[in-house]
Protein backbone atom coordinates (compact mmCIF):
# COMPACT_ATOMS: atom_id res chain seq x y z
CA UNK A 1 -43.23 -10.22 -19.08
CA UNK A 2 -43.12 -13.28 -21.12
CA UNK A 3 -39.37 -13.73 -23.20
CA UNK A 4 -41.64 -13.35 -26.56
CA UNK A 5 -43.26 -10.24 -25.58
CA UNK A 6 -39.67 -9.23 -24.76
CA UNK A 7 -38.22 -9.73 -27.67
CA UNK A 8 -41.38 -8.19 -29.56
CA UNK A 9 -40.95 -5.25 -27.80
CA UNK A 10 -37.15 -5.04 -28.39
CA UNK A 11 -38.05 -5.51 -32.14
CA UNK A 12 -40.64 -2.62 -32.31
CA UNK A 13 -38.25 -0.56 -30.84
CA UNK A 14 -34.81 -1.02 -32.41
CA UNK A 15 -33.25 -2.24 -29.46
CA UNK A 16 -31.53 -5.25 -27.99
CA UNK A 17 -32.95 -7.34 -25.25
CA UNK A 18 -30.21 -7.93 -22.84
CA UNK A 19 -30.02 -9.88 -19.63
CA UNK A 20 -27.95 -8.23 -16.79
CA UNK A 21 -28.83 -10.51 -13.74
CA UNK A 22 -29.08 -14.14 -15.10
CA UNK A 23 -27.99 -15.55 -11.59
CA UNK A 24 -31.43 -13.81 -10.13
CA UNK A 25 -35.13 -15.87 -10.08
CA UNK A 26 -36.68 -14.63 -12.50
CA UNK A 27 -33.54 -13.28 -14.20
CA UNK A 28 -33.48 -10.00 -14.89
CA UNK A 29 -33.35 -8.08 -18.51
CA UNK A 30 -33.52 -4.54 -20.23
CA UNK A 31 -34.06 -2.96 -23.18
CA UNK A 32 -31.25 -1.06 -24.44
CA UNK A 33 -28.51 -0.62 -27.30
CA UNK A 34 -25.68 -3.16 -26.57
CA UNK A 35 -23.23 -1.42 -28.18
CA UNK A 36 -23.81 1.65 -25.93
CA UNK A 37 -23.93 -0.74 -22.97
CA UNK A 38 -20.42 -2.17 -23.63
CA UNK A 39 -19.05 1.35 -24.53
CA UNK A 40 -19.86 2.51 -21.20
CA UNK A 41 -18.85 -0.77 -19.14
CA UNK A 42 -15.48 -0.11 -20.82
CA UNK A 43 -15.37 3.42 -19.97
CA UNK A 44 -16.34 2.71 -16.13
CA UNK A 45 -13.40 0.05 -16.25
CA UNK A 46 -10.85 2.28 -17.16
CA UNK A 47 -12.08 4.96 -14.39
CA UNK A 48 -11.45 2.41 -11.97
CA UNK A 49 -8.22 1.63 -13.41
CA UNK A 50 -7.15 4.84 -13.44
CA UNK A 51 -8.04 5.34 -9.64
CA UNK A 52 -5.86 2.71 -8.34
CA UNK A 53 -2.05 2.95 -7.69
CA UNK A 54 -0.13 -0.16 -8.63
CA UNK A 55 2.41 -1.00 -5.83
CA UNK A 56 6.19 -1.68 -7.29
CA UNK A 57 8.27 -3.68 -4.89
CA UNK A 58 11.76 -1.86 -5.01
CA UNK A 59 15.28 -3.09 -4.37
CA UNK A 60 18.34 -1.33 -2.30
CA UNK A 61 21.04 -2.91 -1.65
CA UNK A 62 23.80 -3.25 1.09
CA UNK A 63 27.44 -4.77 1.93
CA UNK A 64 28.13 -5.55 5.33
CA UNK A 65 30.95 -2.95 5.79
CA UNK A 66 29.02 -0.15 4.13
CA UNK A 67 29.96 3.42 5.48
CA UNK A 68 27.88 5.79 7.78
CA UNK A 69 27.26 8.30 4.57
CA UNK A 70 26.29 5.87 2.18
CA UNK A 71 23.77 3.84 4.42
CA UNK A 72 22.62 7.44 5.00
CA UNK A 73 22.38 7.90 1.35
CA UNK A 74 20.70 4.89 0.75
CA UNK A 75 18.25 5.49 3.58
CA UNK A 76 17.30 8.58 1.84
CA UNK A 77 16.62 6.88 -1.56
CA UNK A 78 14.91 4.40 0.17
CA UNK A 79 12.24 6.93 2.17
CA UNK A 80 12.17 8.38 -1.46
CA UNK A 81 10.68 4.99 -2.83
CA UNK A 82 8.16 4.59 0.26
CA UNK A 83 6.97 7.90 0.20
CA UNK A 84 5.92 7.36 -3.48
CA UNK A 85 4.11 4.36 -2.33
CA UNK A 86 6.47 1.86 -3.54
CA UNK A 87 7.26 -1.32 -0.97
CA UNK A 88 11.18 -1.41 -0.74
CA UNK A 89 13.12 -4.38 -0.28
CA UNK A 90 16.29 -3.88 1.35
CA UNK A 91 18.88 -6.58 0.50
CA UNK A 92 22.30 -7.60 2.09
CA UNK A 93 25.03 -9.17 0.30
CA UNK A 94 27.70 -11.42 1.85
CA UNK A 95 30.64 -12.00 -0.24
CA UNK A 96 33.31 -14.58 1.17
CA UNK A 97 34.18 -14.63 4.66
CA UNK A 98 31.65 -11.97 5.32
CA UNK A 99 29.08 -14.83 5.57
CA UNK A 100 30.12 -16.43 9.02
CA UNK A 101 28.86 -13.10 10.65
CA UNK A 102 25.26 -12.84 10.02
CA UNK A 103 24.96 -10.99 12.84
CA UNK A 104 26.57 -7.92 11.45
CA UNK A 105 23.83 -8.18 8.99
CA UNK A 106 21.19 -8.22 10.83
CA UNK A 107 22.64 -5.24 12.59
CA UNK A 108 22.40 -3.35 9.45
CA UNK A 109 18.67 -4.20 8.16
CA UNK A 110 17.34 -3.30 12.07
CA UNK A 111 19.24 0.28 11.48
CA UNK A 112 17.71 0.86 8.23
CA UNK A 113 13.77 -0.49 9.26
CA UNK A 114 14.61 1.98 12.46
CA UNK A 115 15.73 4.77 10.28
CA UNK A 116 12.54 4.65 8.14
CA UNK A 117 9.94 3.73 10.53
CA UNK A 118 8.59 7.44 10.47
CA UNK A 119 7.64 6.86 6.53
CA UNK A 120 7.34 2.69 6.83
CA UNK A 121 6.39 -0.58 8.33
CA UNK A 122 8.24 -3.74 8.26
CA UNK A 123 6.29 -6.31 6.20
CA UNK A 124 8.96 -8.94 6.70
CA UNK A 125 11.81 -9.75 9.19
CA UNK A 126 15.33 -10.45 8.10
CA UNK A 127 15.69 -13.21 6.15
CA UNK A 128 18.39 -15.34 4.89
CA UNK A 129 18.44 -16.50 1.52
CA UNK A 130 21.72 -18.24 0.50
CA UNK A 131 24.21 -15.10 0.64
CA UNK A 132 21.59 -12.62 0.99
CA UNK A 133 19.63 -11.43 3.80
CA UNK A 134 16.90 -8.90 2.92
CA UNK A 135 13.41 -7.47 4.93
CA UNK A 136 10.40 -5.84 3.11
CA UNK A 137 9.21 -2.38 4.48
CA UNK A 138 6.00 -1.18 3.43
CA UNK A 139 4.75 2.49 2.65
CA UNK A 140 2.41 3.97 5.62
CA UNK A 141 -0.99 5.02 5.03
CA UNK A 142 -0.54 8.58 5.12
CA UNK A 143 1.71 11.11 3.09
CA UNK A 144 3.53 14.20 4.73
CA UNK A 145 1.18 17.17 4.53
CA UNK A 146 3.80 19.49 5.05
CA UNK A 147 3.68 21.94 2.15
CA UNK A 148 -0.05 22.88 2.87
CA UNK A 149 0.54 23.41 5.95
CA UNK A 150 3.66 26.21 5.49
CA UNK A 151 1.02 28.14 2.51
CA UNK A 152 -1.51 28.87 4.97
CA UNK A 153 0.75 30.89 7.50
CA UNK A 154 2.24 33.02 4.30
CA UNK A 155 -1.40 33.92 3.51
CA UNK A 156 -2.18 35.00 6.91
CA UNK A 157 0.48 37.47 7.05
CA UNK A 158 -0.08 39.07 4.22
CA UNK A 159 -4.08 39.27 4.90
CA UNK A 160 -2.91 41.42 8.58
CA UNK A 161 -0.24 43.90 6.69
């Protein structure tokens, strides 16, 4: 219809005339309340907000000589982070001499990616930076589904007693 007869009909009927596909030939509008139209456009936004998990990327990190039980406790804080969903950046620091033996470094970041492949994938290789070597692992797809799993044998015993 014509833009007047539009905006007529808009008039008569205490509403605005808005256009919601100007990049289409003709472009497109409606008849509706504005107001109510941004209302809800807000309230779909925030929906879709809600709905998505932002992705922290979290730091651990390491000395060369670091013992057996505290690379084991770090492991486990680290498979803590990825199983949340957070990426995990696992740093090495060389102080002094420690620097001339990379090596030992890289060592260390291929026994940590190996120790937490089960919950993670590396994103990025070691790299050095300066005194620091570090590697990104990122959380897998899927979470555990362990705990649903160990319910559903309980109920079935006590449904055959």
């Amino acid at each position: 219809m014509p833009l007047v007869q539009a905006r007529e009909t808009a008039r008569k009927h205490n509403l605005d005339l808005v256009e919601v596909a100007p990049t289409s030939v003709p472009p497109v509008c409606r008849l509706l309340d504005y107001g109510k139209f941004k209302y809800e456009q807000q309230k779909k936004e925030q929906q879709a907000k809600k709905g998505q998990k932002v992705s922290l990327l979290r730091e651990i990190r390491l000395r060369p000589k670091i013992g057996i039980h505290d690379f084991e406790a770090k492991a486990r804080k680290a498979k803590k982070l990825l199983i949340d969903g957070d990426k995990v950046k696992v740093t090495l620091m060389f102080r002094g001499r420690e620097i001339t033996h990379p090596d030992l470094g890289w060592k260390i970041l291929q026994r940590m990616a190996e120790t937490l492949n089960d919950v993670s994938s590396l994103e990025r290789k070691p790299v050095m930076e300066g005194r620091r070597m570090d590697i990104i692992l990122a959380p897998t797809g899927s979470k555990p589904k362990v705990k649903e799993e160990e319910k559903e044998p309980a109920n079935a015993k006590t449904q055959n007693a």
